[in-house]
N, C-alpha and C. Protein backbone atom coordinates (compact mmCIF):
# COMPACT_ATOMS: atom_id res chain seq x y z
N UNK A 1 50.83 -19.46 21.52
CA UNK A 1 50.21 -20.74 21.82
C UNK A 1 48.76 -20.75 21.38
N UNK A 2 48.06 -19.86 21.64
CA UNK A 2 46.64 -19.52 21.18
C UNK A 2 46.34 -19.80 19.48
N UNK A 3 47.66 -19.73 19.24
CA UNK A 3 47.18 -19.37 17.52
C UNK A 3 47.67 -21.10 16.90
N UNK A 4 48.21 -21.51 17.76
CA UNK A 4 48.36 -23.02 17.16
C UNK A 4 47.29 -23.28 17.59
N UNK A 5 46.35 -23.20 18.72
CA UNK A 5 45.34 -23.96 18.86
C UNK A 5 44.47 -23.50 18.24
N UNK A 6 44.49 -22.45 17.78
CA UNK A 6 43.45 -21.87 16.45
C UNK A 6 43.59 -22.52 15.25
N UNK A 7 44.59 -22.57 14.87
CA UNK A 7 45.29 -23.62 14.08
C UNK A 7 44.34 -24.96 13.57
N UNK A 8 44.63 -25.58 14.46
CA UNK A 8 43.82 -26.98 14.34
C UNK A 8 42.25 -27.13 14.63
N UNK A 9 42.11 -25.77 15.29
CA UNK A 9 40.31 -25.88 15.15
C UNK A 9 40.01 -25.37 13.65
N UNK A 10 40.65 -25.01 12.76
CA UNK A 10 40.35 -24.50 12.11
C UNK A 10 40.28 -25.90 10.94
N UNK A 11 41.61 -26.44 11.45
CA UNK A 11 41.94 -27.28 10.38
C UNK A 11 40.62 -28.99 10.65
N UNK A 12 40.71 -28.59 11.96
CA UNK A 12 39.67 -29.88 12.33
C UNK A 12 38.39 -29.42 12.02
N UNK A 13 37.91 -27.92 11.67
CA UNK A 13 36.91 -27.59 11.01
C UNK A 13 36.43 -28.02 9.80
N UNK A 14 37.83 -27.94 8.76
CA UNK A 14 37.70 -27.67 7.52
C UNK A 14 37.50 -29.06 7.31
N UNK A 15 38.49 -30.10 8.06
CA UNK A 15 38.39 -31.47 7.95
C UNK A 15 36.77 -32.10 7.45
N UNK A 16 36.03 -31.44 9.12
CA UNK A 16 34.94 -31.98 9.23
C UNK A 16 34.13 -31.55 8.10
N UNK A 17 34.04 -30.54 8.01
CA UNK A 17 33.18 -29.69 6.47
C UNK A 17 33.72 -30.70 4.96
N UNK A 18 35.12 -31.20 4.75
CA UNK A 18 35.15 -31.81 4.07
C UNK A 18 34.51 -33.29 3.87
N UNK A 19 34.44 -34.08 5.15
CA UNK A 19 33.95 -34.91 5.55
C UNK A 19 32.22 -34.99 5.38
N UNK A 20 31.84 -33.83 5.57
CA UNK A 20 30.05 -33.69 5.48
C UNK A 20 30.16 -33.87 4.16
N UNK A 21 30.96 -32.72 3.26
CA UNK A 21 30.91 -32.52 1.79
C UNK A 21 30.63 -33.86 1.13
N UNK A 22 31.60 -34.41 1.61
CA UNK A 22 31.69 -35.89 0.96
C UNK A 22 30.55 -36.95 0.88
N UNK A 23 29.95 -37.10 2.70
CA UNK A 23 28.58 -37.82 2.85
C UNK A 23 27.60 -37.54 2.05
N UNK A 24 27.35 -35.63 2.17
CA UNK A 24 26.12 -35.54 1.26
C UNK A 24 25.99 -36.16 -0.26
N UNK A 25 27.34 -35.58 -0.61
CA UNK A 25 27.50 -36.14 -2.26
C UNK A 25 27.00 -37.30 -2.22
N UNK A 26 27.66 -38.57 -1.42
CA UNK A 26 27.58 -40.25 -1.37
C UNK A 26 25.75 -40.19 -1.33
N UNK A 27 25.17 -39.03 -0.59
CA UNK A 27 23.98 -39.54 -0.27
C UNK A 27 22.45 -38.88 -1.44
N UNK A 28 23.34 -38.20 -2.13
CA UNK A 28 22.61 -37.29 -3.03
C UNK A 28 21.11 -38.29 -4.47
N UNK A 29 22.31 -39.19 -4.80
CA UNK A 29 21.32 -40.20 -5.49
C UNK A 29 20.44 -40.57 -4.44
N UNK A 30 20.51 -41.38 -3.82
CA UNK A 30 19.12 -41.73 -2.35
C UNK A 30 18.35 -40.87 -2.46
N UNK A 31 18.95 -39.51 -2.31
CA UNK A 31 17.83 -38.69 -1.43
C UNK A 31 17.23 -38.26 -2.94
N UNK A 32 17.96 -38.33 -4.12
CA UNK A 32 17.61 -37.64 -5.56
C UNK A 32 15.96 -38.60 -5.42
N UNK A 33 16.42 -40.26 -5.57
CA UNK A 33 15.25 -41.22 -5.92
C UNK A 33 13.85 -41.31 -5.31
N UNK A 34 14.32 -40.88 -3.35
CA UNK A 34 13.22 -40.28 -2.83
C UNK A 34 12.51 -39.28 -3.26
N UNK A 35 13.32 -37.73 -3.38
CA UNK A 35 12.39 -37.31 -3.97
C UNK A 35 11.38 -37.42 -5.26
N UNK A 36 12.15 -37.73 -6.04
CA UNK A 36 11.27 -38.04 -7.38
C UNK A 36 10.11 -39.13 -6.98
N UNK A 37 9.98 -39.93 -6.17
CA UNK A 37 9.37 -41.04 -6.03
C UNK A 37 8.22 -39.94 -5.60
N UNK A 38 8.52 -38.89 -4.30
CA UNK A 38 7.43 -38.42 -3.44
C UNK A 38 6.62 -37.67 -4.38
N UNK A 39 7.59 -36.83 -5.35
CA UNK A 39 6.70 -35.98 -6.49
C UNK A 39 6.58 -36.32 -7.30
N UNK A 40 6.71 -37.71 -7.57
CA UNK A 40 6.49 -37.78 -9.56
C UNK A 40 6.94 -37.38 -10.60
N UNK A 41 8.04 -37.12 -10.21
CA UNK A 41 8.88 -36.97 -11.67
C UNK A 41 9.83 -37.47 -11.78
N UNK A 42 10.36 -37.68 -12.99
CA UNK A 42 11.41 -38.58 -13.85
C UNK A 42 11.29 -40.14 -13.63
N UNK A 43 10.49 -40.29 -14.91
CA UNK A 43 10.11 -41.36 -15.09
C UNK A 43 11.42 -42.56 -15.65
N UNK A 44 12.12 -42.73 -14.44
CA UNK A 44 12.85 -43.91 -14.61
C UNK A 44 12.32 -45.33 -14.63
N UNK A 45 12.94 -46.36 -15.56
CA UNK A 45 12.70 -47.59 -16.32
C UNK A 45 13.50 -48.03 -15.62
N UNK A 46 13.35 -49.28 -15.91
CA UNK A 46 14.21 -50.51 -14.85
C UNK A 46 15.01 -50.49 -15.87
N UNK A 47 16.18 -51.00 -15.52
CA UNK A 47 17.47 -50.91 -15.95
C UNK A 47 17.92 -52.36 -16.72
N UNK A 48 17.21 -53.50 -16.43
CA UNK A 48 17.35 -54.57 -16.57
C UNK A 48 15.76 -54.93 -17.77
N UNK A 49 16.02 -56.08 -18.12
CA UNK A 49 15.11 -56.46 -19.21
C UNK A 49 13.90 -57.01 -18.09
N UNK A 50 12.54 -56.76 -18.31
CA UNK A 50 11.36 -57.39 -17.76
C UNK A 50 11.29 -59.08 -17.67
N UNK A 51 10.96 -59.63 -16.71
CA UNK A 51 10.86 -60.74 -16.84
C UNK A 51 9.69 -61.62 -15.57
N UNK A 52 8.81 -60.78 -16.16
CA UNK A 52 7.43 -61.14 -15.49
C UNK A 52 6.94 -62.26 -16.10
N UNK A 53 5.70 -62.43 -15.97
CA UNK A 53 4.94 -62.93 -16.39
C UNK A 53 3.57 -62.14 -17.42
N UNK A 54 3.81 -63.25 -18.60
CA UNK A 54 2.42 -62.21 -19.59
C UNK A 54 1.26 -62.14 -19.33
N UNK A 55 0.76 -60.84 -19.45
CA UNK A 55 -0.71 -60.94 -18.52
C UNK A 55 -1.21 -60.60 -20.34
N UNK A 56 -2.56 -60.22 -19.48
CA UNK A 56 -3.75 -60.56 -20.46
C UNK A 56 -4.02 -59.54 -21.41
N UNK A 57 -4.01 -58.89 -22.87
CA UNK A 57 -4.26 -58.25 -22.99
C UNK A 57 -5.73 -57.81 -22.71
N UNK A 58 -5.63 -56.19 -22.90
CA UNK A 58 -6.79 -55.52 -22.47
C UNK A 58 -7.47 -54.96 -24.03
N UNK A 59 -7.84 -55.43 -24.23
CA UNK A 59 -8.49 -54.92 -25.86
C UNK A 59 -9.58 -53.69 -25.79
N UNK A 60 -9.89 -53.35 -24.36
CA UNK A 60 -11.37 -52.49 -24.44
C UNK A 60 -10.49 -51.16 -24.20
N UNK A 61 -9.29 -51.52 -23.80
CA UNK A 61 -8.02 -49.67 -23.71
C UNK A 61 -7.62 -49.70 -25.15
N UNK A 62 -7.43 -48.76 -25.75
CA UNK A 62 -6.10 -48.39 -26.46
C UNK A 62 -5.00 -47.29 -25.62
N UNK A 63 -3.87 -47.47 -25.87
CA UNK A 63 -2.78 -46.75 -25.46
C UNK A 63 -2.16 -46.15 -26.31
N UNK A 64 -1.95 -44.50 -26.47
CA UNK A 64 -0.73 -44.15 -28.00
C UNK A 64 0.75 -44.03 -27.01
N UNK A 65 1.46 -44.64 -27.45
CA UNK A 65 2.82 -44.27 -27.12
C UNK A 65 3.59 -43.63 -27.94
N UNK A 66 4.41 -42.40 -27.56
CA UNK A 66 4.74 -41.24 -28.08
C UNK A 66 6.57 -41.79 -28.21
N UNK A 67 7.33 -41.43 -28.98
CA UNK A 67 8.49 -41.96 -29.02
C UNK A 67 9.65 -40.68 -29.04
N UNK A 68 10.35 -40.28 -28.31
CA UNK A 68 11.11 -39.31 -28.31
C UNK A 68 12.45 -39.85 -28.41
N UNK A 69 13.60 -38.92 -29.23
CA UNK A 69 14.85 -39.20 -28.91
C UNK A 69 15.68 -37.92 -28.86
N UNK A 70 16.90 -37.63 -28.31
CA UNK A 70 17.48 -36.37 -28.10
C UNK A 70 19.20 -36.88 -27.84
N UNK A 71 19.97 -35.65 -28.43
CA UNK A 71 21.25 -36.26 -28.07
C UNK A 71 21.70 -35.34 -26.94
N UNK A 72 22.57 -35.69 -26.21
CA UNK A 72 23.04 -35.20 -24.85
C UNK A 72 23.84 -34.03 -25.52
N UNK A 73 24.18 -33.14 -24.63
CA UNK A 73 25.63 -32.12 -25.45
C UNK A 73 26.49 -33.04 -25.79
N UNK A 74 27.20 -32.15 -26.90
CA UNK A 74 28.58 -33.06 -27.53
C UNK A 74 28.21 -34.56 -28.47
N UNK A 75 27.41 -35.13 -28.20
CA UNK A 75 26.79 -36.41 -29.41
C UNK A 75 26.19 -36.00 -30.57
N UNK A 76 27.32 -36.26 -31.34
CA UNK A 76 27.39 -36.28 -33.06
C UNK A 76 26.42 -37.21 -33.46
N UNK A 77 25.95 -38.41 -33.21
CA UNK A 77 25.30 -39.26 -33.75
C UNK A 77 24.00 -38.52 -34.22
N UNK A 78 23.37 -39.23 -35.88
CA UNK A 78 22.52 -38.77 -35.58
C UNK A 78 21.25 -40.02 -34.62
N UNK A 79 20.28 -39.56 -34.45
CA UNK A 79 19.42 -40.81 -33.69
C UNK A 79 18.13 -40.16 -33.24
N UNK A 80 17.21 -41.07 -33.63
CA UNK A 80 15.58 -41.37 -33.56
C UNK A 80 15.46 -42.45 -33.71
N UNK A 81 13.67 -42.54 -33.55
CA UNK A 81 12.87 -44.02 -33.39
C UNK A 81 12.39 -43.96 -35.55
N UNK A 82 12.00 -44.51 -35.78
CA UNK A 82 11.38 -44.76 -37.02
C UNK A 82 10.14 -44.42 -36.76
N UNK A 83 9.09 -44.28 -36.02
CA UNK A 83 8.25 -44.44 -36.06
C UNK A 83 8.05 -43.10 -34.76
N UNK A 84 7.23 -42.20 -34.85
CA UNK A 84 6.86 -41.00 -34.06
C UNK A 84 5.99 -41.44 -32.85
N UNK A 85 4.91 -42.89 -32.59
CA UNK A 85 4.56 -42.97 -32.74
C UNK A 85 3.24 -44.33 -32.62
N UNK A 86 2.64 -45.24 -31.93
CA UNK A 86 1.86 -46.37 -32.24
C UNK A 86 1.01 -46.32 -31.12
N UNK A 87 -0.18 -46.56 -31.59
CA UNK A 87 -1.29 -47.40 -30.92
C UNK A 87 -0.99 -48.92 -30.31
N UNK A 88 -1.37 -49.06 -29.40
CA UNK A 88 -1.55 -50.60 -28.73
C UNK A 88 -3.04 -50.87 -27.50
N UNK A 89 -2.95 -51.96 -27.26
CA UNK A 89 -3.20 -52.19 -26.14
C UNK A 89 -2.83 -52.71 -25.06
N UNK A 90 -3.34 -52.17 -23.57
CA UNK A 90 -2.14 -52.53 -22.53
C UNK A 90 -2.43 -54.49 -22.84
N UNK A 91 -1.09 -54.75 -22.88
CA UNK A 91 -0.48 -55.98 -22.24
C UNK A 91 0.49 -56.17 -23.55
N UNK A 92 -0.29 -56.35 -24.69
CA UNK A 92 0.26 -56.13 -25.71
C UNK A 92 2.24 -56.50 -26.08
N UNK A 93 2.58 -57.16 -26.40
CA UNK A 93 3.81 -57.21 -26.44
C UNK A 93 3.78 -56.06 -27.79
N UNK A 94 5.08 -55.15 -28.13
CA UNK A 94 5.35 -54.36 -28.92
C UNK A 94 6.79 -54.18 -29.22
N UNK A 95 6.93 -53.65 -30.26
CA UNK A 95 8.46 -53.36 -30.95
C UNK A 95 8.32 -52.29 -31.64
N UNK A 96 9.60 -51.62 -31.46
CA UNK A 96 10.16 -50.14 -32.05
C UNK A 96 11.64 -50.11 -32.34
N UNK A 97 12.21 -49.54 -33.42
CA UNK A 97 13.15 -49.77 -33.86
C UNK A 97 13.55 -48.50 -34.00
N UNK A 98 14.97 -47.68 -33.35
CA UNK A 98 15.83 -46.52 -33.20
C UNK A 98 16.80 -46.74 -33.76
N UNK A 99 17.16 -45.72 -34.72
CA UNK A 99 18.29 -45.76 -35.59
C UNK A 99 19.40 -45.08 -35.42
N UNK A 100 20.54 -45.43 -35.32
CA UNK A 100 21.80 -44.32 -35.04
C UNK A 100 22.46 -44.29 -36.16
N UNK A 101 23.08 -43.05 -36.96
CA UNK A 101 24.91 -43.35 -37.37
C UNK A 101 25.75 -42.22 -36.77
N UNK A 102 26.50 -42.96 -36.96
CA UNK A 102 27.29 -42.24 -36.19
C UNK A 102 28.37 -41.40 -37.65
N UNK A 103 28.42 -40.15 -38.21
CA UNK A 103 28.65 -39.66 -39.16
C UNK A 103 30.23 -39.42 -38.82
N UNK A 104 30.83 -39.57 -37.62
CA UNK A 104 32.30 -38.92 -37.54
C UNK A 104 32.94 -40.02 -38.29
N UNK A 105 34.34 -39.34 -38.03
CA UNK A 105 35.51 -40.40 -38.40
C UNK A 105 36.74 -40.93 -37.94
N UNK A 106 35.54 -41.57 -36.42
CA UNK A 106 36.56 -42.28 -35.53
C UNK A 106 35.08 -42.77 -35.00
N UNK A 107 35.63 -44.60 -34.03
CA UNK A 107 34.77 -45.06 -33.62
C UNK A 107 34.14 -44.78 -32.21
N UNK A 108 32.59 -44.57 -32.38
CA UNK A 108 32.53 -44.12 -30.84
C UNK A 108 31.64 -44.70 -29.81
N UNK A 109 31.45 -44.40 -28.56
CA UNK A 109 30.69 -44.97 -27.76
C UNK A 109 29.37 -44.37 -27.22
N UNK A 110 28.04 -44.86 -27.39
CA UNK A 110 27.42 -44.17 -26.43
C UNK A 110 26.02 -44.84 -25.51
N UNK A 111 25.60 -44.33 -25.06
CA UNK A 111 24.88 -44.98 -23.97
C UNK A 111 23.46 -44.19 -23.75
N UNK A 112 22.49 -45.34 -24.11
CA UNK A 112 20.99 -44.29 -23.57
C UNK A 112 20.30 -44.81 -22.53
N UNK A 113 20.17 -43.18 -22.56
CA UNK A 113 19.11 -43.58 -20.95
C UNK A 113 17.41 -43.09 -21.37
N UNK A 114 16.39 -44.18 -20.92
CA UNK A 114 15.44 -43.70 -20.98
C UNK A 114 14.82 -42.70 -19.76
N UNK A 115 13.40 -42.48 -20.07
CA UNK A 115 12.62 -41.73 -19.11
C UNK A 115 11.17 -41.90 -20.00
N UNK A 116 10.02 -42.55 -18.90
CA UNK A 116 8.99 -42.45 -19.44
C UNK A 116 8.03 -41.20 -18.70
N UNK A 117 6.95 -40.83 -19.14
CA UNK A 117 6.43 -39.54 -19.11
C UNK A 117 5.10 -40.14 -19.18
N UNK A 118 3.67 -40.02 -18.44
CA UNK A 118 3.90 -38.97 -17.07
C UNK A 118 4.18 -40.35 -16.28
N UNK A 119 5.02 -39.59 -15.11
CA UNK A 119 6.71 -40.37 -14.62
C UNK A 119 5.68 -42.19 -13.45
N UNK A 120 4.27 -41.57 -13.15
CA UNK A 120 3.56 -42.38 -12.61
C UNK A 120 3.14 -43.65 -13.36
N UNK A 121 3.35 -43.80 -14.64
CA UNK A 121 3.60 -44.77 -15.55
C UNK A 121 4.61 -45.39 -15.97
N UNK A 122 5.69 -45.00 -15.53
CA UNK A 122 6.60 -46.15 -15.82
C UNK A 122 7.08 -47.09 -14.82
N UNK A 123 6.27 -47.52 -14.17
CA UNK A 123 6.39 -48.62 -12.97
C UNK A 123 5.44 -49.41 -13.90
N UNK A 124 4.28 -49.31 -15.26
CA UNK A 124 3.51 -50.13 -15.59
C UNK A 124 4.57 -50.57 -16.94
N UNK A 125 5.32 -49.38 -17.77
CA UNK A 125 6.41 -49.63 -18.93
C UNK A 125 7.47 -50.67 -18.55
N UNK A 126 7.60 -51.82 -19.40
CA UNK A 126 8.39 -52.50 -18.94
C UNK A 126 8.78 -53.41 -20.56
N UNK A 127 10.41 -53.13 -20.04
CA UNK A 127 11.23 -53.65 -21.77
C UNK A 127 11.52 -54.89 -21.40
N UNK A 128 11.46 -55.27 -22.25
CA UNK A 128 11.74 -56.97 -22.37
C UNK A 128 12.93 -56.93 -23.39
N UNK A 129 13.47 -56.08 -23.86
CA UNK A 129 14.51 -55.79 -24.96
C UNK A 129 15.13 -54.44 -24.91
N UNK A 130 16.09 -54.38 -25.21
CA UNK A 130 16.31 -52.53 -25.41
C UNK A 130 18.07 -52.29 -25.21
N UNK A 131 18.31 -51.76 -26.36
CA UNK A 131 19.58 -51.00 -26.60
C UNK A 131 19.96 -50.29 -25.51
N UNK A 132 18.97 -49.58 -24.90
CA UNK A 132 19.64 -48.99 -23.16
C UNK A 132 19.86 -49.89 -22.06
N UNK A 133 20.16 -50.95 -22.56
CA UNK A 133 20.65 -52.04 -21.88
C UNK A 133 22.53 -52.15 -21.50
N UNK A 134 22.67 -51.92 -22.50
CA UNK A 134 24.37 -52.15 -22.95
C UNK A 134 24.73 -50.64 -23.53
N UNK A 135 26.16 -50.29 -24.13
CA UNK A 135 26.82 -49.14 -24.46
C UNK A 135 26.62 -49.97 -26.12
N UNK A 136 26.29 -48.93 -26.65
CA UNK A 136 26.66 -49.08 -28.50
C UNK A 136 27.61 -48.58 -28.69
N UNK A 137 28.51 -49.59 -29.71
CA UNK A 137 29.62 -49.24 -30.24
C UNK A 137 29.50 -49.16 -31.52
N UNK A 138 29.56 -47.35 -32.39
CA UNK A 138 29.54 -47.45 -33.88
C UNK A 138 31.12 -47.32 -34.13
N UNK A 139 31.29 -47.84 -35.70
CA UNK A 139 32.30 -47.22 -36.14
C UNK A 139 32.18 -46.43 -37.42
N UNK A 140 33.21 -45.54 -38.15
CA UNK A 140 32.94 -44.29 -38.31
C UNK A 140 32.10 -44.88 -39.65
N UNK A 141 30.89 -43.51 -39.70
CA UNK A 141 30.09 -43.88 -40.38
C UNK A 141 28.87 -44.95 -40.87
N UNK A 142 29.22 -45.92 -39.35
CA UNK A 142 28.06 -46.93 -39.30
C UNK A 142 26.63 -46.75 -39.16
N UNK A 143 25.90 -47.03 -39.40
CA UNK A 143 24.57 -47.17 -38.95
C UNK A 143 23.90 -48.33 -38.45
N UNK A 144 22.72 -48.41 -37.66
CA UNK A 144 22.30 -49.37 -36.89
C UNK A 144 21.02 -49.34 -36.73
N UNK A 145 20.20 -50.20 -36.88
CA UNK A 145 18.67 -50.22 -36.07
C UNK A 145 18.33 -50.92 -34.71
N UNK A 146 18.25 -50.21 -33.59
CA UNK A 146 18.20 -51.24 -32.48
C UNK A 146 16.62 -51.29 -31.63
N UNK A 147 16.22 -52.15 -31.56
CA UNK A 147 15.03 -52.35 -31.24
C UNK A 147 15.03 -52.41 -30.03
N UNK A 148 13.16 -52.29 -29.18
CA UNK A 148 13.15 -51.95 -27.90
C UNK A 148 11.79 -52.75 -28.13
N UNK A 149 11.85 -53.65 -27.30
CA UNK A 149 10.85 -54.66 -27.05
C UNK A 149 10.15 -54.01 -25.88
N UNK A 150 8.71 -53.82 -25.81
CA UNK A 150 8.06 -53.27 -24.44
C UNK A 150 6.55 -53.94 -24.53
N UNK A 151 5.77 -53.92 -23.40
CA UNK A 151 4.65 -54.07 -22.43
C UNK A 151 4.53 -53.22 -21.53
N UNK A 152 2.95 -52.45 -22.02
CA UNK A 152 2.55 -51.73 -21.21
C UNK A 152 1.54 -52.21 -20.37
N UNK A 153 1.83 -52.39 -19.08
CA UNK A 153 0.89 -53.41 -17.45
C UNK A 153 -0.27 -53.02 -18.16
N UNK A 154 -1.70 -54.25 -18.06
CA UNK A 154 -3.33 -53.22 -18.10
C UNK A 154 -3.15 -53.12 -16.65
N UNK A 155 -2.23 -53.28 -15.82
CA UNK A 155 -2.65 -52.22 -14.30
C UNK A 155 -2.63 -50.88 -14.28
N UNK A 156 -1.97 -50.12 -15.43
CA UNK A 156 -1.87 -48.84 -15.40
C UNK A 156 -3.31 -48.26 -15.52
N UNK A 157 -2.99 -47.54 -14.72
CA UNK A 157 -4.19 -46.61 -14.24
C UNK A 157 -5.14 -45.86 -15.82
N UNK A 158 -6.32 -46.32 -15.36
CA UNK A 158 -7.37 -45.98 -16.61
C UNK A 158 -7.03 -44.74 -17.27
N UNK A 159 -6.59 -43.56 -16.28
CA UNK A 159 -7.07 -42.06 -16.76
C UNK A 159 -5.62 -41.76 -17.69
N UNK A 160 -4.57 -42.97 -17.38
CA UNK A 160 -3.65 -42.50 -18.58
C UNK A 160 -3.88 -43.16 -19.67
N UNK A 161 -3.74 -42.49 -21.36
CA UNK A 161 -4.15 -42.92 -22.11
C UNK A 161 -3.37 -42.61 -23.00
N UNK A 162 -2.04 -42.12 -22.59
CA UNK A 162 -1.24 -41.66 -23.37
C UNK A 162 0.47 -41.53 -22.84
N UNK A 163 1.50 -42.17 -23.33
CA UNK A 163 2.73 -42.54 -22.61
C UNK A 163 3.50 -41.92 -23.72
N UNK A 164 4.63 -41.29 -23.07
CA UNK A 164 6.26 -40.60 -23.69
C UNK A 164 7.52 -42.02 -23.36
N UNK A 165 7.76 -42.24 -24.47
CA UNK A 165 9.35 -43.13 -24.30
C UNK A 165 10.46 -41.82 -24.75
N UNK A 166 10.99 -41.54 -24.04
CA UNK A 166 11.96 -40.64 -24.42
C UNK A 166 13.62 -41.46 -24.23
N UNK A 167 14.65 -41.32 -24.85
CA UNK A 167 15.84 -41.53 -24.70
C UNK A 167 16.64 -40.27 -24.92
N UNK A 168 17.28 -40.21 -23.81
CA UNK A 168 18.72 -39.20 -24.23
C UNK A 168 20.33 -40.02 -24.43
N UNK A 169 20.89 -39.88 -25.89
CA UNK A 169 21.77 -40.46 -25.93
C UNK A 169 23.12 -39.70 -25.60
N UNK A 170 23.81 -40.23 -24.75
CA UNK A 170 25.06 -39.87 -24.15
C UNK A 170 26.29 -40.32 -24.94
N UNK A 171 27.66 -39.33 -25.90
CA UNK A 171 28.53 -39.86 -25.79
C UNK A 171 29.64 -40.06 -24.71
N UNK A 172 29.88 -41.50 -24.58
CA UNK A 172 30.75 -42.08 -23.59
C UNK A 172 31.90 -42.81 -23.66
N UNK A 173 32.51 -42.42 -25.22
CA UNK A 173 33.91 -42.49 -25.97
C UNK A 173 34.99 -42.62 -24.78
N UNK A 174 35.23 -41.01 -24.21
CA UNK A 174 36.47 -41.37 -23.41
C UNK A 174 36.63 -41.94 -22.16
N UNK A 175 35.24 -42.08 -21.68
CA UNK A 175 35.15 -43.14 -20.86
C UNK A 175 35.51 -44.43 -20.69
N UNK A 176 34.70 -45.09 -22.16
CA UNK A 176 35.37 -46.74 -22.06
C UNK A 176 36.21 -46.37 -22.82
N UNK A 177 37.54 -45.78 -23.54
CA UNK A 177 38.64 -45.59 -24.25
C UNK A 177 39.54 -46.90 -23.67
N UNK A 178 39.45 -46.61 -22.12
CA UNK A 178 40.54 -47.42 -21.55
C UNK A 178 40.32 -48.91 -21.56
N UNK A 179 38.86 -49.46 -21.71
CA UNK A 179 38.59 -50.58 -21.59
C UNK A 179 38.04 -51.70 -22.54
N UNK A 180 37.96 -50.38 -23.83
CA UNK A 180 37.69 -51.53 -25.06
C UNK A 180 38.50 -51.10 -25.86
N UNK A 181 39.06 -51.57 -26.68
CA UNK A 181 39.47 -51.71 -27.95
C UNK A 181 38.49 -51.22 -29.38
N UNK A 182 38.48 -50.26 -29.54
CA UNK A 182 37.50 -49.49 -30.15
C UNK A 182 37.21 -49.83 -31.91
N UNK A 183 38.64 -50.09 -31.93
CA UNK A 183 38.51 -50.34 -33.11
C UNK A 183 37.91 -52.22 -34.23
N UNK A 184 38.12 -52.58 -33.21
CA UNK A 184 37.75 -54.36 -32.94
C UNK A 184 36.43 -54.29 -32.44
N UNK A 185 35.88 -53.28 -32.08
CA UNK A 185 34.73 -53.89 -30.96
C UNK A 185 33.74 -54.27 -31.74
N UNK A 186 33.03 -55.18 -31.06
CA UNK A 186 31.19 -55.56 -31.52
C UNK A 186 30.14 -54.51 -31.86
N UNK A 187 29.07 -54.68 -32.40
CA UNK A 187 28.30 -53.61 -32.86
C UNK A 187 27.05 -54.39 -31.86
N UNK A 188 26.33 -53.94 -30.47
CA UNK A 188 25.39 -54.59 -30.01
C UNK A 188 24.41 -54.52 -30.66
């Protein structure tokens, strides 16, 4: 009798341990965004296109913005910005143009994510345009130029004088496999 009731403490153990397992996971982004918020790092971009209002440029700053691109493991594409590279000033509306092809020979999917650098500046970075908006669809051997419309706030703090746009591009082929039609699809 002892050992059935061992039984189910064990099993109402494992239950519960599975049950925590699960919360933390659900709660891991939250607590990921807090922390980064408390320390400053990973300079996440809004996800959505800017749609403020245009403020004034600041002509007495210049700003260099640095342009990075990188492919995730496994992404064949090749992909960069054209330009390493530009001067502005904050308010400034601006454009940059990133090029992909995709060299295989089958059509594929992929998806970028930015990160601006240092991470306390990109609450002032803000796209009004941008390919990390939507999933690009090449097909084999296509190429593409996709532009990234941005404004850098003159609220950003004086002592930065210098900003990273970085993108890491993700392939995400067998992901949407099931939901587009790959071979028909649009080129965003």
């Amino acid at each position: 009798m002892s050992e059935g009731l061992g039984n189910k403490r064990l099993v109402s153990k494992l239950l519960l341990l599975v049950v925590g397992m699960f919360g933390f996971g659900f709660l891991l982004v939250p607590i990921y965004d807090v922390m980064c918020q408390a320390f400053g790092i990973n300079g996440k971009t809004d996800k959505a296109a800017y749609v403020g209002e245009a403020a004034a440029v600041d002509t007495s700053r210049t700003l260099r913005v640095q342009f990075v691109a990188t492919n995730a493991e496994g992404m064949q594409w090749s992909f960069g910005p054209v330009a390493e590279e530009l001067s502005l000033h904050p308010g400034e509306t601006r454009e940059i143009l990133f090029v992909a092809h995709n060299p295989t020979d089958k059509p594929m999917v992929a998806q970028a994510i930015p990160s601006v650098a240092p991470s306390k500046a990109a609450a002032y970075f803000h796209k009004t345009e941008c390919f990390c908006f939507t999933q690009q669809v090449l097909q084999p051997g296509e190429r593409i130029e996709m532009p990234v419309r941005f404004i850098v706030d003159p609220e950003l703090p004086g002592e930065i004088r210098r900003l990273t746009l970085s993108y890491t591009l993700f392939d995400v082929t067998e992901r949407m496999a099931g939901s587009l039609d790959l071979a028909a699809a649009p080129i965003n």
